[in-house]
PDB file of N, CA and C in Angstrom:
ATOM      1  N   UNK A   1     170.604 143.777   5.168  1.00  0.00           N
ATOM      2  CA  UNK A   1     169.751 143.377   6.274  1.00  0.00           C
ATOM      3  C   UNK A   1     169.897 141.875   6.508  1.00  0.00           C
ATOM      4  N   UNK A   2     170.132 141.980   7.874  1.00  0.00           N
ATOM      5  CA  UNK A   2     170.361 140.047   7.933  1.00  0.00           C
ATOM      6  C   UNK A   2     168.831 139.461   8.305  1.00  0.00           C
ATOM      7  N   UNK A   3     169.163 137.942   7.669  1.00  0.00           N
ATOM      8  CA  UNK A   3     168.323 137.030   7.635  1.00  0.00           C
ATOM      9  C   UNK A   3     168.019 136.596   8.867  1.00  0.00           C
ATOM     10  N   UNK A   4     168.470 136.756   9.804  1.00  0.00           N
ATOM     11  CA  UNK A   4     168.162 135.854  10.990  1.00  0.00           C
ATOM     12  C   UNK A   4     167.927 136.805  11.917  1.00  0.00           C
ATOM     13  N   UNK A   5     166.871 136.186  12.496  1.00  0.00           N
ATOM     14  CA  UNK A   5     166.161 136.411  13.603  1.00  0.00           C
ATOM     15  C   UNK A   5     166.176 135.906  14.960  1.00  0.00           C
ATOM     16  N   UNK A   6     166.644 136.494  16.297  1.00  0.00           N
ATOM     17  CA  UNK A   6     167.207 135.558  17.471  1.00  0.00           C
ATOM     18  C   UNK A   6     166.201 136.203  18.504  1.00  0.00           C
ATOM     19  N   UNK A   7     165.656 135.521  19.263  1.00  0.00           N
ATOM     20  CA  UNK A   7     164.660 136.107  20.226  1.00  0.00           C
ATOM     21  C   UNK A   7     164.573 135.305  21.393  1.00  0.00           C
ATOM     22  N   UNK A   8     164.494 135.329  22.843  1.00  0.00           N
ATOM     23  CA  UNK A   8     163.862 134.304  23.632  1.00  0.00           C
ATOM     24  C   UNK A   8     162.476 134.378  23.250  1.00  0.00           C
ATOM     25  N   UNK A   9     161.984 132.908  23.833  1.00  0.00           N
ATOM     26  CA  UNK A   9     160.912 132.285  23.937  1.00  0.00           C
ATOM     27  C   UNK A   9     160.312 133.412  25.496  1.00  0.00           C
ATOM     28  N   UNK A  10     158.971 132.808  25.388  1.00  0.00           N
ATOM     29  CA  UNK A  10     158.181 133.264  27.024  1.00  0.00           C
ATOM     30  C   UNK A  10     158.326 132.100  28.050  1.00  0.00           C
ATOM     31  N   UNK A  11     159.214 132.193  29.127  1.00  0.00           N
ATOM     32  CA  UNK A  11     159.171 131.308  29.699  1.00  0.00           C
ATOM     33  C   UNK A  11     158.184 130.167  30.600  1.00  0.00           C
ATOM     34  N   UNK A  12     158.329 129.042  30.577  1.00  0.00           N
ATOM     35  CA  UNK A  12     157.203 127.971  30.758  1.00  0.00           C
ATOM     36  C   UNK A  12     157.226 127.422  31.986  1.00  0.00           C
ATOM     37  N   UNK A  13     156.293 126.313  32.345  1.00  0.00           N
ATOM     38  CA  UNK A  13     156.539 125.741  33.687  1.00  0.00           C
ATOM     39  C   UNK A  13     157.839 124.699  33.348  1.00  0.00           C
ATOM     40  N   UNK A  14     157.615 124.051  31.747  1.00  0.00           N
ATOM     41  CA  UNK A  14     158.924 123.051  31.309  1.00  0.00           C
ATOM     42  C   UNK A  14     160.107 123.289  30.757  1.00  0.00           C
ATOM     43  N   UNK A  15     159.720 125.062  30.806  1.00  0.00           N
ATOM     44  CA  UNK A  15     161.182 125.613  29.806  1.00  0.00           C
ATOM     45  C   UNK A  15     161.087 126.943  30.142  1.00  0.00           C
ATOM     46  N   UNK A  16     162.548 126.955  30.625  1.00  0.00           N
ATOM     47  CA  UNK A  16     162.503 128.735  31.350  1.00  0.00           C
ATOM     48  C   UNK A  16     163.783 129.146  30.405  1.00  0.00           C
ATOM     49  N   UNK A  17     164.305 128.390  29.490  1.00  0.00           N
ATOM     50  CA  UNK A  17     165.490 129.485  28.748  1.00  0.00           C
ATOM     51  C   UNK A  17     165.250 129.164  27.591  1.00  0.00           C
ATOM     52  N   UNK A  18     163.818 128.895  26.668  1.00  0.00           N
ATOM     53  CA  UNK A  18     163.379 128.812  25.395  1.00  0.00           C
ATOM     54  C   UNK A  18     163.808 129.868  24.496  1.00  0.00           C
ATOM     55  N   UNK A  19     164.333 129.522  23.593  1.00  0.00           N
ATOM     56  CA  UNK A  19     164.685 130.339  22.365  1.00  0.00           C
ATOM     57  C   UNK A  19     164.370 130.020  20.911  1.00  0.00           C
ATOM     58  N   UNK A  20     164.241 131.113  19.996  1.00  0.00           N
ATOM     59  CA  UNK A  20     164.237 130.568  18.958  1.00  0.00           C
ATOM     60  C   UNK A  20     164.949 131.225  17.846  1.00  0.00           C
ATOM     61  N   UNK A  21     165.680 130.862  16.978  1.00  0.00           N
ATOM     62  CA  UNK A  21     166.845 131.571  16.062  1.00  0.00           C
ATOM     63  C   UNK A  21     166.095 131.021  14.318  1.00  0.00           C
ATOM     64  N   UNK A  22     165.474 132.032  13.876  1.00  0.00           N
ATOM     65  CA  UNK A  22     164.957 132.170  12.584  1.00  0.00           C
ATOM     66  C   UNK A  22     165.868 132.853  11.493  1.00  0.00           C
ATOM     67  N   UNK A  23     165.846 131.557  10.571  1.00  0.00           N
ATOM     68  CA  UNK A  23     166.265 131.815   9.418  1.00  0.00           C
ATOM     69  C   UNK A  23     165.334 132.229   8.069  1.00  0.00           C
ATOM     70  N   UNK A  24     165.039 133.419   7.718  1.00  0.00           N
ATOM     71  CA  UNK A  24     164.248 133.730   6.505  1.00  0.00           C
ATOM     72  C   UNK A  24     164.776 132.496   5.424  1.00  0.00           C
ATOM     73  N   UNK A  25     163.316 131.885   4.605  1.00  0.00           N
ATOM     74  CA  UNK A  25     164.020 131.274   3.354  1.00  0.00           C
ATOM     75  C   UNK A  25     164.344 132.436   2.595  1.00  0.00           C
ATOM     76  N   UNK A  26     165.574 132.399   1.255  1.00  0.00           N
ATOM     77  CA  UNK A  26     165.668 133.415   0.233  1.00  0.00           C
ATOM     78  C   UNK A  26     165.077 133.527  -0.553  1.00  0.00           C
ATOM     79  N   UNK A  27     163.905 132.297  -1.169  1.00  0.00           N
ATOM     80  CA  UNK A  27     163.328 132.075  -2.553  1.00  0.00           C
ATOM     81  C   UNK A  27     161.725 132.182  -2.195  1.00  0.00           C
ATOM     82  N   UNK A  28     161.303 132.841  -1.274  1.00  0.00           N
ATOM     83  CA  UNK A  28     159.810 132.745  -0.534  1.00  0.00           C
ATOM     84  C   UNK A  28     158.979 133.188  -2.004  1.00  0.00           C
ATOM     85  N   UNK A  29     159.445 133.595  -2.777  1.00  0.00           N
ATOM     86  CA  UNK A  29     158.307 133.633  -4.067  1.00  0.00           C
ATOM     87  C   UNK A  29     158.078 132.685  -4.522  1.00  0.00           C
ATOM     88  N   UNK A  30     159.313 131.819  -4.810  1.00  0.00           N
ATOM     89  CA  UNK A  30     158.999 130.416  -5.594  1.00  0.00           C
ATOM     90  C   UNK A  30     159.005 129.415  -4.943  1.00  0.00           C
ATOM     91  N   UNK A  31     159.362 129.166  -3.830  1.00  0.00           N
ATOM     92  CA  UNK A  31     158.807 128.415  -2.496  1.00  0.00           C
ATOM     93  C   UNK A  31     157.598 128.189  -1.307  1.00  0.00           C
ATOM     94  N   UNK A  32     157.287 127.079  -1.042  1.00  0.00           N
ATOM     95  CA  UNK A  32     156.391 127.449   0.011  1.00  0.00           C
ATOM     96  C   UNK A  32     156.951 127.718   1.184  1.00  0.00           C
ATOM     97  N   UNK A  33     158.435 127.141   1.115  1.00  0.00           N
ATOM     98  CA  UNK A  33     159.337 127.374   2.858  1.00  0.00           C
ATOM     99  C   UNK A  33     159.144 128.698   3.072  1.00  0.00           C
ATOM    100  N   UNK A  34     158.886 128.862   4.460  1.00  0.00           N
ATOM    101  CA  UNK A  34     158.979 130.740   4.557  1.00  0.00           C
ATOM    102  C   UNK A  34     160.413 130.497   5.378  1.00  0.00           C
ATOM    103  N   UNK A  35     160.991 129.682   6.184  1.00  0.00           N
ATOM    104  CA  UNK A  35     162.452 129.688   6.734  1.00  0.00           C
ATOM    105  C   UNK A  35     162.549 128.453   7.918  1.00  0.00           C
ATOM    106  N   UNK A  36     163.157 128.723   8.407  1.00  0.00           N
ATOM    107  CA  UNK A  36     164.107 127.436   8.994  1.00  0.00           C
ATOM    108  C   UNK A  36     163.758 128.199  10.160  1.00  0.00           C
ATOM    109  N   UNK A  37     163.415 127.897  11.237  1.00  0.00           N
ATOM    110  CA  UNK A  37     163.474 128.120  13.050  1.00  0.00           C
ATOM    111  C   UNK A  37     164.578 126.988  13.673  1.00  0.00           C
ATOM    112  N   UNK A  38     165.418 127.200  14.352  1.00  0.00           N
ATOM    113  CA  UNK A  38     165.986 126.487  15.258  1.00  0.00           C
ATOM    114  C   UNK A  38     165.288 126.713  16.712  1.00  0.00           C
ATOM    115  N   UNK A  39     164.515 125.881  17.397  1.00  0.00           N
ATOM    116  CA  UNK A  39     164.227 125.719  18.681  1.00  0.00           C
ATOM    117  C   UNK A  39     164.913 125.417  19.668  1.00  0.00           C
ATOM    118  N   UNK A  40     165.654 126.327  20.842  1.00  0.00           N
ATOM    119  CA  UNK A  40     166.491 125.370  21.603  1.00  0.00           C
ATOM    120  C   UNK A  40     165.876 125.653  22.506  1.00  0.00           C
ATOM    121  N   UNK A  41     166.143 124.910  23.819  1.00  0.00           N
ATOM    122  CA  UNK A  41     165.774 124.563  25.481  1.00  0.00           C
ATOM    123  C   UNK A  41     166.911 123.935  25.869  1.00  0.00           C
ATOM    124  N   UNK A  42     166.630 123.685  27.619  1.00  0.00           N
ATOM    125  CA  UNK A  42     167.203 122.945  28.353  1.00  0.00           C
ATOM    126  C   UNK A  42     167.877 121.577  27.757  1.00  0.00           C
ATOM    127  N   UNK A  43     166.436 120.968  27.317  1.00  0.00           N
ATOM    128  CA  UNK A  43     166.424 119.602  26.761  1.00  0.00           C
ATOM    129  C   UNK A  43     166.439 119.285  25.562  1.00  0.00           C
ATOM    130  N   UNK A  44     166.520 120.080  24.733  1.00  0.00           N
ATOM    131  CA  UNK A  44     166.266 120.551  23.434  1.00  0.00           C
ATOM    132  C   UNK A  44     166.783 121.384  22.287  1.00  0.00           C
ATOM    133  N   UNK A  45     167.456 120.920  21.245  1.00  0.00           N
ATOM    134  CA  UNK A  45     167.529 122.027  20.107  1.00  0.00           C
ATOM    135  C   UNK A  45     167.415 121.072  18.923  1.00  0.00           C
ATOM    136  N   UNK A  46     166.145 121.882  18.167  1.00  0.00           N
ATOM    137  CA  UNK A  46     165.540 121.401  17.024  1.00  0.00           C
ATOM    138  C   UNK A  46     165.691 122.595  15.944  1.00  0.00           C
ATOM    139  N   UNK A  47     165.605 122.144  14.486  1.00  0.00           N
ATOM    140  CA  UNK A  47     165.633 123.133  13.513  1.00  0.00           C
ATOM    141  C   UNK A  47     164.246 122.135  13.089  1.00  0.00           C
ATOM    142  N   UNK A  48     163.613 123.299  12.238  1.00  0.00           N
ATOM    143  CA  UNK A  48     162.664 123.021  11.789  1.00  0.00           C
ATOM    144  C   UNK A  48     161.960 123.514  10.508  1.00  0.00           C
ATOM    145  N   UNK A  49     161.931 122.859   9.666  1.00  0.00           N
ATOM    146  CA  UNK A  49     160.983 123.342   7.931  1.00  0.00           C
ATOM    147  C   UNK A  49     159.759 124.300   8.383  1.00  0.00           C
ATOM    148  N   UNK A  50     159.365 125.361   8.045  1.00  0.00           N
ATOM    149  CA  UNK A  50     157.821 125.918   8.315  1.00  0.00           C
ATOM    150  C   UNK A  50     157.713 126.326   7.061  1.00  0.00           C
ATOM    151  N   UNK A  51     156.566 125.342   6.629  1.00  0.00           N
ATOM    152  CA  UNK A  51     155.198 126.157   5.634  1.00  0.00           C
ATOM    153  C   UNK A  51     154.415 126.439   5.579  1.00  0.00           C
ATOM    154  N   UNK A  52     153.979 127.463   5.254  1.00  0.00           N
ATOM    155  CA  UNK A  52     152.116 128.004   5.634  1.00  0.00           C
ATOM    156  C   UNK A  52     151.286 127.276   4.595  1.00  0.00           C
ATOM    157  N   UNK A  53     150.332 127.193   5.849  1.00  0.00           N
ATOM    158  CA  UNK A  53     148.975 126.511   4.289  1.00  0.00           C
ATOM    159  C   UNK A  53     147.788 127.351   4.616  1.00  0.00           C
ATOM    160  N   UNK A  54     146.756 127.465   3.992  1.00  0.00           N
ATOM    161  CA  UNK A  54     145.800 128.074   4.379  1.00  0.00           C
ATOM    162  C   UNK A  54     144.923 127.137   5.319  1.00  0.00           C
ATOM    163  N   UNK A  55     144.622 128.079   5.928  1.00  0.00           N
ATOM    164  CA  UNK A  55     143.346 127.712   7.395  1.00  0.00           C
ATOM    165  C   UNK A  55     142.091 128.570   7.676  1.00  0.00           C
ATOM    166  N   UNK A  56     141.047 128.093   7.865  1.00  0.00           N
ATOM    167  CA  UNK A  56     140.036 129.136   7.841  1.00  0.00           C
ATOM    168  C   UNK A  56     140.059 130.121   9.476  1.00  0.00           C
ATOM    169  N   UNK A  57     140.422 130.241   9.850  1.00  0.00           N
ATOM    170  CA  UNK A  57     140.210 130.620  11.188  1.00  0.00           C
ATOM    171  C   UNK A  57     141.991 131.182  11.568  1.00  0.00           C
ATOM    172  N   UNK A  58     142.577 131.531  10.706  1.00  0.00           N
ATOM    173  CA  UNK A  58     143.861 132.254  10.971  1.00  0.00           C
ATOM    174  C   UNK A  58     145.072 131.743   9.734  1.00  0.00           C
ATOM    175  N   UNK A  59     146.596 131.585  10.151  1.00  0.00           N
ATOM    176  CA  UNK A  59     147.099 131.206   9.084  1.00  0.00           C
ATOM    177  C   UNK A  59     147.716 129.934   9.900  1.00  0.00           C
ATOM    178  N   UNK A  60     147.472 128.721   9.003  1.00  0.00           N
ATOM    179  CA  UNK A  60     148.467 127.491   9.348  1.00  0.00           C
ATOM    180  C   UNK A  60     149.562 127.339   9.173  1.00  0.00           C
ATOM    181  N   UNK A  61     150.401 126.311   9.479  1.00  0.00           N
ATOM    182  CA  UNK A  61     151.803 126.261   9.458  1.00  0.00           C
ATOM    183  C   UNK A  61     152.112 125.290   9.632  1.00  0.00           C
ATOM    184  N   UNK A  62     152.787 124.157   9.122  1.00  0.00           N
ATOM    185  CA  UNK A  62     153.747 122.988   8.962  1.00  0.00           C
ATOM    186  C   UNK A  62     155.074 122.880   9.918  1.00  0.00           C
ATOM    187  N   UNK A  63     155.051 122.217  10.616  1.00  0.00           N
ATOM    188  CA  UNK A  63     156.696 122.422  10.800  1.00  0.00           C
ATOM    189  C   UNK A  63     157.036 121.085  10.710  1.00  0.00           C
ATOM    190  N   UNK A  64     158.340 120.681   9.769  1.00  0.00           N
ATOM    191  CA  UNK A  64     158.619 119.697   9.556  1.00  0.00           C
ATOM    192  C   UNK A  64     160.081 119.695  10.378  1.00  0.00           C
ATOM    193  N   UNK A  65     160.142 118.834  11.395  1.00  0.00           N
ATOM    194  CA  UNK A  65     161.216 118.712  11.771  1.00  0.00           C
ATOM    195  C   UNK A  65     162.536 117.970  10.775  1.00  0.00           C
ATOM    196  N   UNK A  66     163.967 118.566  11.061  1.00  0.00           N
ATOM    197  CA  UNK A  66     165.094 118.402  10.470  1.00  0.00           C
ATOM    198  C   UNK A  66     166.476 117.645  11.249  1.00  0.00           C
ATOM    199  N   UNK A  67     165.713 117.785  12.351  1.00  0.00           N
ATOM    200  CA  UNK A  67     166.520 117.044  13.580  1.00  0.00           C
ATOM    201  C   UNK A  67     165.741 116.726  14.212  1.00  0.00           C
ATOM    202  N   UNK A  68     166.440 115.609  15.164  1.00  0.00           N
ATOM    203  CA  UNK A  68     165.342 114.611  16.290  1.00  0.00           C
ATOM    204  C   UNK A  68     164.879 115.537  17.106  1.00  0.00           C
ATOM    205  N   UNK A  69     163.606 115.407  17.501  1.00  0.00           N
ATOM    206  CA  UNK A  69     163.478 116.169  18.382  1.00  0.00           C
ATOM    207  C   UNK A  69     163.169 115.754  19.814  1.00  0.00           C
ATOM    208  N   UNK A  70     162.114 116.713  21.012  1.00  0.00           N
ATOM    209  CA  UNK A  70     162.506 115.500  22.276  1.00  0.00           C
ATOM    210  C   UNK A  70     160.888 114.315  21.744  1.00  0.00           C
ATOM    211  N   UNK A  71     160.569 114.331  20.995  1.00  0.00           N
ATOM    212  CA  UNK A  71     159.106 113.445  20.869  1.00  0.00           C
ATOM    213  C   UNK A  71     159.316 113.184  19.360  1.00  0.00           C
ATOM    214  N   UNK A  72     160.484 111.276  19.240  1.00  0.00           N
ATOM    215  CA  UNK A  72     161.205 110.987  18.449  1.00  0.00           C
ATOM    216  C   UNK A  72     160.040 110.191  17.187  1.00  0.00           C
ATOM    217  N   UNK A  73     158.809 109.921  17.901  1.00  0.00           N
ATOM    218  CA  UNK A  73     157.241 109.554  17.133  1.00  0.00           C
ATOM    219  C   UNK A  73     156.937 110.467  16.065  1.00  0.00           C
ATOM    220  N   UNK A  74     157.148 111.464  16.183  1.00  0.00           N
ATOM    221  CA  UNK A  74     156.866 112.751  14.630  1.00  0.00           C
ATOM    222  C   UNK A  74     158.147 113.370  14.426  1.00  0.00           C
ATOM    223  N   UNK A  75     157.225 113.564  13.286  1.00  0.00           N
ATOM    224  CA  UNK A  75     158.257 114.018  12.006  1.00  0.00           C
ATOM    225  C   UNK A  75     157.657 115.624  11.410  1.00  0.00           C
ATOM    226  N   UNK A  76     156.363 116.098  12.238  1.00  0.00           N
ATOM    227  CA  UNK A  76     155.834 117.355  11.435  1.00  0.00           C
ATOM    228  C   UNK A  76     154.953 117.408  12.828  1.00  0.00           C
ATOM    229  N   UNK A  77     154.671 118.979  12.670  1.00  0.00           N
ATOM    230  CA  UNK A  77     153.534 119.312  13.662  1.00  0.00           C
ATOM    231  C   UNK A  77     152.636 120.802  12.447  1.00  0.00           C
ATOM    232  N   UNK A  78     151.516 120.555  13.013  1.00  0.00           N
ATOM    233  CA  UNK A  78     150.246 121.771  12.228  1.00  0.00           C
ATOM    234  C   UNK A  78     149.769 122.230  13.427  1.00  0.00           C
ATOM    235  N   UNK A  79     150.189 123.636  13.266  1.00  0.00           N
ATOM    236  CA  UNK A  79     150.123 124.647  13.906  1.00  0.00           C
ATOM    237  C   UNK A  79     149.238 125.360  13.713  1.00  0.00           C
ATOM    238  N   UNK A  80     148.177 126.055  14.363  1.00  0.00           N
ATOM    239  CA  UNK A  80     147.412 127.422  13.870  1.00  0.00           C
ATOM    240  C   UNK A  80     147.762 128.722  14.633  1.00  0.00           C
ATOM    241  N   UNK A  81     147.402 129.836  13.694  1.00  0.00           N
ATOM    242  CA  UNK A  81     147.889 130.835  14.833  1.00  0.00           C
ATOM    243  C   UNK A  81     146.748 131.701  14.511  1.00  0.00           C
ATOM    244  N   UNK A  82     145.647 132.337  14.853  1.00  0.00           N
ATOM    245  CA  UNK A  82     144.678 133.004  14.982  1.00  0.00           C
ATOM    246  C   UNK A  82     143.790 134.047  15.975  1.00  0.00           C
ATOM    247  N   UNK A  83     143.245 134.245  15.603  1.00  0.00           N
ATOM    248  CA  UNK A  83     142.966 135.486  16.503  1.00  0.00           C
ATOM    249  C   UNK A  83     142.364 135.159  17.600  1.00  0.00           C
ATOM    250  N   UNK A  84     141.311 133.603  17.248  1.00  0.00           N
ATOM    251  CA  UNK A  84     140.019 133.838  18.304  1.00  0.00           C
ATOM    252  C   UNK A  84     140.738 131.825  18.493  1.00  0.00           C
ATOM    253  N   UNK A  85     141.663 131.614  17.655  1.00  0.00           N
ATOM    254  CA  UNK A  85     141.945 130.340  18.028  1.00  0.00           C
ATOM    255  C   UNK A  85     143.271 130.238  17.770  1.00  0.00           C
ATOM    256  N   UNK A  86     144.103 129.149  18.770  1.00  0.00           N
ATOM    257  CA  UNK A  86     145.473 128.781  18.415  1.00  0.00           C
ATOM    258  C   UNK A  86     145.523 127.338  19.184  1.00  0.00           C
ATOM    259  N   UNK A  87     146.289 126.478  18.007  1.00  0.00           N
ATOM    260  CA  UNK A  87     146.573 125.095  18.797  1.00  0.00           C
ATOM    261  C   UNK A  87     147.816 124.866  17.444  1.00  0.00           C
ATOM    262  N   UNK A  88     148.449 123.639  18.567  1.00  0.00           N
ATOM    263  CA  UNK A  88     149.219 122.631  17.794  1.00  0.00           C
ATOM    264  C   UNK A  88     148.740 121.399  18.076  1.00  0.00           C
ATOM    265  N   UNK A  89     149.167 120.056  16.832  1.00  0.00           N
ATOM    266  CA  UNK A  89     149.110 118.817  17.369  1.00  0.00           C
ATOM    267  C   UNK A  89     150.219 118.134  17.918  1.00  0.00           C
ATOM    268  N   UNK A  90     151.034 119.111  18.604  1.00  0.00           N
ATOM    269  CA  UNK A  90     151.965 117.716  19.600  1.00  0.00           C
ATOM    270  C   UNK A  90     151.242 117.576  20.558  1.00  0.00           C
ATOM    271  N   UNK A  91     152.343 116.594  21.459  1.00  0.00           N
ATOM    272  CA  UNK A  91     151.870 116.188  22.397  1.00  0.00           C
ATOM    273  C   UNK A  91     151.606 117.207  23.949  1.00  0.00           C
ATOM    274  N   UNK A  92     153.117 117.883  23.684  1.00  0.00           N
ATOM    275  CA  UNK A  92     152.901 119.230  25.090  1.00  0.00           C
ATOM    276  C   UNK A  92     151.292 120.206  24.958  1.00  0.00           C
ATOM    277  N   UNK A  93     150.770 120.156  23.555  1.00  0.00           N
ATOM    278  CA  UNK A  93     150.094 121.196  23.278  1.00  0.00           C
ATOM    279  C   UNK A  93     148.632 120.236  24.082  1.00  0.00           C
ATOM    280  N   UNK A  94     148.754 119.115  23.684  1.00  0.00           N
ATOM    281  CA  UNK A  94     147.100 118.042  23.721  1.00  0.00           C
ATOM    282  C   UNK A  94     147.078 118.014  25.389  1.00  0.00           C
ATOM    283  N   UNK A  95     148.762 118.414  26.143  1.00  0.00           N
ATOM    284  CA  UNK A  95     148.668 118.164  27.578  1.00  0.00           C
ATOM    285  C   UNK A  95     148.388 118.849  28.169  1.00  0.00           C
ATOM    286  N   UNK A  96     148.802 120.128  27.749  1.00  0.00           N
ATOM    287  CA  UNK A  96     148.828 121.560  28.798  1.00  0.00           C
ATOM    288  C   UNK A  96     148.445 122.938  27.893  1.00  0.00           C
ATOM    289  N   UNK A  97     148.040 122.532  26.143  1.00  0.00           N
ATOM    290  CA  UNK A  97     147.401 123.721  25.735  1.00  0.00           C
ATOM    291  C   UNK A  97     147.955 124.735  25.794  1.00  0.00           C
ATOM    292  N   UNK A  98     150.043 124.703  25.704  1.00  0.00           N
ATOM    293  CA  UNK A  98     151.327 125.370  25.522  1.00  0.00           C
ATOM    294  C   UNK A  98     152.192 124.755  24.526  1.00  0.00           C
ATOM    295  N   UNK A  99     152.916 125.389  23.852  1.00  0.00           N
ATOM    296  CA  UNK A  99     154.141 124.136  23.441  1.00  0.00           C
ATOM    297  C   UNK A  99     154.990 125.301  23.153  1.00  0.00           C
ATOM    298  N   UNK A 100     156.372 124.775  22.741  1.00  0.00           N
ATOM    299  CA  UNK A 100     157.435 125.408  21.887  1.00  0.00           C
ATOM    300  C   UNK A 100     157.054 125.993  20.657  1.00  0.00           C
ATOM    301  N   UNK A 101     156.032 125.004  20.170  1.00  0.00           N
ATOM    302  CA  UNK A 101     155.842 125.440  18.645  1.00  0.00           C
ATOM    303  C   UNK A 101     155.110 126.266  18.215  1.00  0.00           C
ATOM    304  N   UNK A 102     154.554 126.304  18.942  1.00  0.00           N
ATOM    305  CA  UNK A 102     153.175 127.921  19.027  1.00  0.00           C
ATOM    306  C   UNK A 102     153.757 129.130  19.670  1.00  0.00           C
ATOM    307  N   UNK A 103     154.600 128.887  20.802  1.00  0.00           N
ATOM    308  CA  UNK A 103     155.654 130.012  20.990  1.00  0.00           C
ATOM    309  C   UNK A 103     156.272 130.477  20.130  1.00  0.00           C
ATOM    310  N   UNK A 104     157.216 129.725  19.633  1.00  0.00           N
ATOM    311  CA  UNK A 104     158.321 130.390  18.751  1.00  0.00           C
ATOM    312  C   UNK A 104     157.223 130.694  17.744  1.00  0.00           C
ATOM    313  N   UNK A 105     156.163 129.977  17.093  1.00  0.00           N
ATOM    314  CA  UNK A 105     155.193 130.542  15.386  1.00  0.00           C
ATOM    315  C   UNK A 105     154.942 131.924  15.882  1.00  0.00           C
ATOM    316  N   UNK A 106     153.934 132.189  17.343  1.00  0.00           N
ATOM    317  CA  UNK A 106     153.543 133.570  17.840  1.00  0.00           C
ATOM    318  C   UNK A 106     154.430 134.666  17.433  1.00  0.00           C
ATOM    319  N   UNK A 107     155.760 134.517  18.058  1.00  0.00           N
ATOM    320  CA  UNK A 107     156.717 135.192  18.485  1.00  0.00           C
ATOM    321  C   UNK A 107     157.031 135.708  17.283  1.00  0.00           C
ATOM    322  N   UNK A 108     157.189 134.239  15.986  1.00  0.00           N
ATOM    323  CA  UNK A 108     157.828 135.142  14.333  1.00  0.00           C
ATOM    324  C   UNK A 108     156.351 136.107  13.957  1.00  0.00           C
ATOM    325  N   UNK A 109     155.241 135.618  14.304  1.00  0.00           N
ATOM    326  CA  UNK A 109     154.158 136.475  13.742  1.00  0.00           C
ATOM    327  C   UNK A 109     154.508 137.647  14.237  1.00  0.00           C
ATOM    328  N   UNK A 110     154.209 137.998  15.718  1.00  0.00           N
ATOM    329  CA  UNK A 110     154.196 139.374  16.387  1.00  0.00           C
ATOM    330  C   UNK A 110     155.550 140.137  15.965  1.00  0.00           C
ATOM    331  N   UNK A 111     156.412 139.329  16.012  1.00  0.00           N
ATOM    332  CA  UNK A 111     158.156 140.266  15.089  1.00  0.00           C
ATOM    333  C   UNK A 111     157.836 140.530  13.727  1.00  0.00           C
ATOM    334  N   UNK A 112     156.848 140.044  12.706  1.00  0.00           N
ATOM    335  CA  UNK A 112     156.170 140.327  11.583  1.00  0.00           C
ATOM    336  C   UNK A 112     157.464 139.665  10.660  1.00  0.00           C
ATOM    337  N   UNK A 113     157.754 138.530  10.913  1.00  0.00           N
ATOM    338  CA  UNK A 113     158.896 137.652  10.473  1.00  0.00           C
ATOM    339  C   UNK A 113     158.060 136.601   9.457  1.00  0.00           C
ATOM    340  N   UNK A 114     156.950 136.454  10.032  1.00  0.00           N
ATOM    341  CA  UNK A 114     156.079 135.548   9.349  1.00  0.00           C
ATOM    342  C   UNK A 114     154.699 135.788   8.811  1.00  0.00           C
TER     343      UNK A 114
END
């Protein structure tokens, strides 16, 4: 069974050919990495570290970027993904209450990837 996971994104008002290509980590017992996401767009292709942490109100998530991404100021974004709540702290999310990064997290949840 392969490790990777390739899916489009839902398309946006800032990104209509969003994708995201998930890599399972192999060592998820003795690791906190659960895998590697590559994010691409128009303007954009990022890989990215995701670790879950606990959150009271759903499950959190780390993403530590591994490449520049388009918002060259961070280096990590905390994600929630929940039932009755979902946010990130970038900047697309604080603007328009959308981002890449809550897309692609959704997308591995609902594929049961994550």
């Amino acid at each position: 069974m392969s490790a990777t996971f390739t899916e489009l994104l839902t398309p946006t008002k800032s990104e209509k050919r969003g994708a995201i290509i998930w890599d399972r980590a192999t060592d998820n017992a003795a690791s906190p990495v659960a895998g590697t996401p590559t994010i691409t767009g128009t303007r954009d292709h990022c890989r990215y570290r995701v670790e879950e942490f606990v959150a009271d109100d759903g499950r959190g998530f780390m993403l530590f970027e591994l490449d520049a991404g388009t918002d060259r100021t961070e280096e990590r974004y905390a994600c929630l993904v929940g039932t009755r709540a979902k946010g990130c702290e970038c900047r697309g999310y604080a603007s328009t209450g959308k981002c890449k990064h809550l897309a692609a997290l959704l997308t591995l949840v609902e594929a049961g990837k994550l």
